[in-house]
N, C-alpha and C. Protein backbone atom coordinates (compact mmCIF):
# COMPACT_ATOMS: atom_id res chain seq x y z
N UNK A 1 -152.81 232.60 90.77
CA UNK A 1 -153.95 233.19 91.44
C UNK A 1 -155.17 232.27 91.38
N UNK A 2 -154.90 231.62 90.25
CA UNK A 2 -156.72 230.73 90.16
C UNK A 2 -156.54 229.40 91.49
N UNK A 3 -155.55 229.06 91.38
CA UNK A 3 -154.84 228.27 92.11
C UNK A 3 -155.21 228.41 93.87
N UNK A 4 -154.88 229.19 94.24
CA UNK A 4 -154.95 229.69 95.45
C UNK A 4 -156.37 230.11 96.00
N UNK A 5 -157.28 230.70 94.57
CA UNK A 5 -158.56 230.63 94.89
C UNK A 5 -159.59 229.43 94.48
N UNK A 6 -159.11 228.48 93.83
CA UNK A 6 -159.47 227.22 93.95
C UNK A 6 -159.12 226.72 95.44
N UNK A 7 -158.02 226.24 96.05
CA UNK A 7 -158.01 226.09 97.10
C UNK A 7 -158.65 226.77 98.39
N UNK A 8 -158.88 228.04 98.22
CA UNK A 8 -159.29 228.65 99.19
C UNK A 8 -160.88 228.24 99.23
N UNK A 9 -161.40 228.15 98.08
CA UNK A 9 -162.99 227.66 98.03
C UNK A 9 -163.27 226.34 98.74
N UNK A 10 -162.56 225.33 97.86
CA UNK A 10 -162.74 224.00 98.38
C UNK A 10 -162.71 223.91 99.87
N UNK A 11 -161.60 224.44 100.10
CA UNK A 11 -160.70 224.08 101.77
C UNK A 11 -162.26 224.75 102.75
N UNK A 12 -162.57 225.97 102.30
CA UNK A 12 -163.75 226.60 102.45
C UNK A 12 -165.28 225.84 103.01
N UNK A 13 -165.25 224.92 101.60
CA UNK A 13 -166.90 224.42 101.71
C UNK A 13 -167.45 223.98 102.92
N UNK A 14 -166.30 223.01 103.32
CA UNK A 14 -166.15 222.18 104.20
C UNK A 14 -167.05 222.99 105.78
N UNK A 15 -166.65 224.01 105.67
CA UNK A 15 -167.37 224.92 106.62
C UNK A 15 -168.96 224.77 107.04
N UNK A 16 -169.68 224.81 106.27
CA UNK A 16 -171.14 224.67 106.19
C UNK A 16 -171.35 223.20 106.53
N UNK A 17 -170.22 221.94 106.26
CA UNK A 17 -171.10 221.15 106.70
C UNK A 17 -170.78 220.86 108.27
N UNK A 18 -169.49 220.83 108.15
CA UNK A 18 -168.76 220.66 109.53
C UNK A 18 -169.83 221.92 110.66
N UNK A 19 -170.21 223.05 110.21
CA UNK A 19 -171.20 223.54 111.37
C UNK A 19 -172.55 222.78 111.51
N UNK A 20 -173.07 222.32 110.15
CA UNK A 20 -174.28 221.50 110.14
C UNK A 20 -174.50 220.21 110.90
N UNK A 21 -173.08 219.48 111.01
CA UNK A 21 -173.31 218.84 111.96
C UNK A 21 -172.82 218.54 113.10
N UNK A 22 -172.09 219.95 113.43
CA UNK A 22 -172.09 220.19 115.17
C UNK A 22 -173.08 220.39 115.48
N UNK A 23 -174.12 221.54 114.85
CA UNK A 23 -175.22 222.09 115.43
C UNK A 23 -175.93 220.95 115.15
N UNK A 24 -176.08 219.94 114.68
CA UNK A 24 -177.66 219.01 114.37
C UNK A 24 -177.04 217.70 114.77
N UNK A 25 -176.08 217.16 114.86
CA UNK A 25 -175.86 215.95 114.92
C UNK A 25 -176.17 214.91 113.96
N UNK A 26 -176.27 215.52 112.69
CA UNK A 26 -177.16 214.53 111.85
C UNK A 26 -176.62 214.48 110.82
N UNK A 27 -176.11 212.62 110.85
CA UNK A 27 -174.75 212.72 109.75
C UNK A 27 -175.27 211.38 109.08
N UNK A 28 -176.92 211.34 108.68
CA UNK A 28 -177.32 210.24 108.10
C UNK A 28 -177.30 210.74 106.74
N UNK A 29 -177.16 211.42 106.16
CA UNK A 29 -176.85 211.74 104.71
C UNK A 29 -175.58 211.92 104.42
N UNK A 30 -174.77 211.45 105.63
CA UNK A 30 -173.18 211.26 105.28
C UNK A 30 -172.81 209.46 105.23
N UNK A 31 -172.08 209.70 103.63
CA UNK A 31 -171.22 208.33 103.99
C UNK A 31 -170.06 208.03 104.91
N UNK A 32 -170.06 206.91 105.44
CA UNK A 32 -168.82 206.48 106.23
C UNK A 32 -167.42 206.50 105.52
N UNK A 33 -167.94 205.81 104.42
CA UNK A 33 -166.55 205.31 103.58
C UNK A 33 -166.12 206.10 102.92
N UNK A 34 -166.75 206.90 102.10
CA UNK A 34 -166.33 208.29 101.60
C UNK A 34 -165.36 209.20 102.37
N UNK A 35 -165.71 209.32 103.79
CA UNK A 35 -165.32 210.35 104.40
C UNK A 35 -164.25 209.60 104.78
N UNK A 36 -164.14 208.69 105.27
CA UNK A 36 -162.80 207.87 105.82
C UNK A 36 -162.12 207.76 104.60
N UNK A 37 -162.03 207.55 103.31
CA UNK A 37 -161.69 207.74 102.20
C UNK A 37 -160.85 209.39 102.08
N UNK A 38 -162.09 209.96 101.85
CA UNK A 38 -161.26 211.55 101.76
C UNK A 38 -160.76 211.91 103.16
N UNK A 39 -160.77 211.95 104.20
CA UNK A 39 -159.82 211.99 105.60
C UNK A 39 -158.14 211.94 105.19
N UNK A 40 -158.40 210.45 104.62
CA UNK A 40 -157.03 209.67 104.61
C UNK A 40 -156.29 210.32 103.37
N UNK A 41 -156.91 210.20 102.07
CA UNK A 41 -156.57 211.56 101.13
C UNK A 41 -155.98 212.55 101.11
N UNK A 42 -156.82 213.22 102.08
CA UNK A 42 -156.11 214.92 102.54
C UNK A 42 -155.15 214.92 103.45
N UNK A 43 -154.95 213.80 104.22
CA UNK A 43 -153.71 213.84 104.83
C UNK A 43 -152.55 213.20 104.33
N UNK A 44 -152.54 212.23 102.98
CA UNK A 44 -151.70 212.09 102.32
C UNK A 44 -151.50 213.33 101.72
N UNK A 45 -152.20 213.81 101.25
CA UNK A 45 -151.89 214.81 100.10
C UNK A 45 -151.17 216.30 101.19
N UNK A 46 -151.41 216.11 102.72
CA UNK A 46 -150.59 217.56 103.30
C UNK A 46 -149.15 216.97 103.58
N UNK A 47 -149.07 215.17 103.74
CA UNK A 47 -147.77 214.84 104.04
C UNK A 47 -147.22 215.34 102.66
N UNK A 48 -147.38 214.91 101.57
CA UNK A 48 -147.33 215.09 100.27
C UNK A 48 -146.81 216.86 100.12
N UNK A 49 -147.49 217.60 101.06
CA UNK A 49 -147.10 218.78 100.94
C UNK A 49 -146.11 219.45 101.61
N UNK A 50 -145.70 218.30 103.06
CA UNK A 50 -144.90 219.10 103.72
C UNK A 50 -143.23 217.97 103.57
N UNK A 51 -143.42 217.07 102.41
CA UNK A 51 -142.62 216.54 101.97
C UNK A 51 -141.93 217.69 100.83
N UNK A 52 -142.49 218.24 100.14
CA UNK A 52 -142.38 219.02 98.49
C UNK A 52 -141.52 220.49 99.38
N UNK A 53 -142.40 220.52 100.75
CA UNK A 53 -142.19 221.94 101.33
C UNK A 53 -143.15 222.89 100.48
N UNK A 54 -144.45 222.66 99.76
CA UNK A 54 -145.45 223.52 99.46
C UNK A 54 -146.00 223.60 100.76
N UNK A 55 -146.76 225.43 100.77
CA UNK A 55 -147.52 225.86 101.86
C UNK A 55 -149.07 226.11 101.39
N UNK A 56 -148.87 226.15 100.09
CA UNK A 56 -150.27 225.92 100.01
C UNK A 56 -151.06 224.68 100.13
N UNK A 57 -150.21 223.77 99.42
CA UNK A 57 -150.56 222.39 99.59
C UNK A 57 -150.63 221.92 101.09
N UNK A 58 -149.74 222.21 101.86
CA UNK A 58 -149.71 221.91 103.09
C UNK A 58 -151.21 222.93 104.08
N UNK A 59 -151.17 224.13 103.84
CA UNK A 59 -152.43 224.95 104.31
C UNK A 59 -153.58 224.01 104.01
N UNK A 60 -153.59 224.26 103.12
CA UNK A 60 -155.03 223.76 101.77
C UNK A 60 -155.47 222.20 102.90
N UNK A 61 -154.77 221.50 102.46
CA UNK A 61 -154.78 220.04 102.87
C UNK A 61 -155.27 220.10 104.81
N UNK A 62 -154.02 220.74 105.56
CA UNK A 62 -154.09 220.45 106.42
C UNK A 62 -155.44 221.35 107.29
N UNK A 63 -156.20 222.05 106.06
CA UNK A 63 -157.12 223.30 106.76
C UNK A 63 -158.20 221.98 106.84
N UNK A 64 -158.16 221.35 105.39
CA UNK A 64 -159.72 220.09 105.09
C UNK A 64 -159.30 218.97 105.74
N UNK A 65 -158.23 219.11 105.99
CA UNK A 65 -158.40 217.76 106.95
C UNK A 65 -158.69 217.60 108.52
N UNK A 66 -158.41 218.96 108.86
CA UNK A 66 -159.63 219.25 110.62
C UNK A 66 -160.85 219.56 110.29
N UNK A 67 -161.33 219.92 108.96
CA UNK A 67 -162.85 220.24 108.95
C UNK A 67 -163.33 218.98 108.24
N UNK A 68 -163.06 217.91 107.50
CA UNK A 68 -163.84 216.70 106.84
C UNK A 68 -163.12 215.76 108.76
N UNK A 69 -162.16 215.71 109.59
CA UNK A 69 -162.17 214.67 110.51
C UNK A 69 -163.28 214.98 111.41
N UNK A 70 -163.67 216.15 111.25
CA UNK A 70 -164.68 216.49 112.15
C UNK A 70 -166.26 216.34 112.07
N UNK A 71 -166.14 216.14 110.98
CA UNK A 71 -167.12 215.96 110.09
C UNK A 71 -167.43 213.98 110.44
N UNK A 72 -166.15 213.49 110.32
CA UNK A 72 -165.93 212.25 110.18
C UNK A 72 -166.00 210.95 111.56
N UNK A 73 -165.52 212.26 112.81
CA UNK A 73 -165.50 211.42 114.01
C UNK A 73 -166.94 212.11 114.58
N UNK A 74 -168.14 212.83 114.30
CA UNK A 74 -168.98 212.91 114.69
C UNK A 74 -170.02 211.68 113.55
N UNK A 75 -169.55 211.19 112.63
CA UNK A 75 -170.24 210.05 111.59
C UNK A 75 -170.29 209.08 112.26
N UNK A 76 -169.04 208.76 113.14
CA UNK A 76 -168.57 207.61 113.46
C UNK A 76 -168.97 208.07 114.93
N UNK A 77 -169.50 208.88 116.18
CA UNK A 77 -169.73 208.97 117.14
C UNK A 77 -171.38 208.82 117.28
N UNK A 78 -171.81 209.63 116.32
CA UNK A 78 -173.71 209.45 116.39
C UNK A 78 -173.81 208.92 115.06
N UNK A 79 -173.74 207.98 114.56
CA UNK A 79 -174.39 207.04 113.30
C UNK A 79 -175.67 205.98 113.97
């Protein structure tokens, strides 16, 4: 159970920024490399999940990895 609500938070956060910068466009307090960093991360870690056949790992992963790319190709579209 802690498990699942650890994941559910994290996978979560991502929410507030990914709306912050649809609505504002303003991704100067975002790093590049970080995010291209964790992008690549979370999608190892859902291959990682749909290798094992975990669904949480695979949920979890594949939920933060459309909300940090989005995050990531608007860094890399208005920087």
């Amino acid at each position: 159970m802690i498990g699942i609500i650890a994941a559910f938070l994290t996978t979560l956060s991502f929410i507030p920024q990914a709306w912050q910068v649809i609505k504002t466009k303003d991704t100067s307090g975002i790093s590049l490399g970080m995010y291209a960093m964790f992008v690549a991360g979370v999608f190892l870690w859902m291959i990682h999940g749909i290798n094992i056949r975990d669904v949480a790992i695979i949920a979890a992963n594949g939920i933060t990895f459309v909300l940090a790319s989005i995050i990531l190709a608007y860094k890399i579209k208005y920087k």
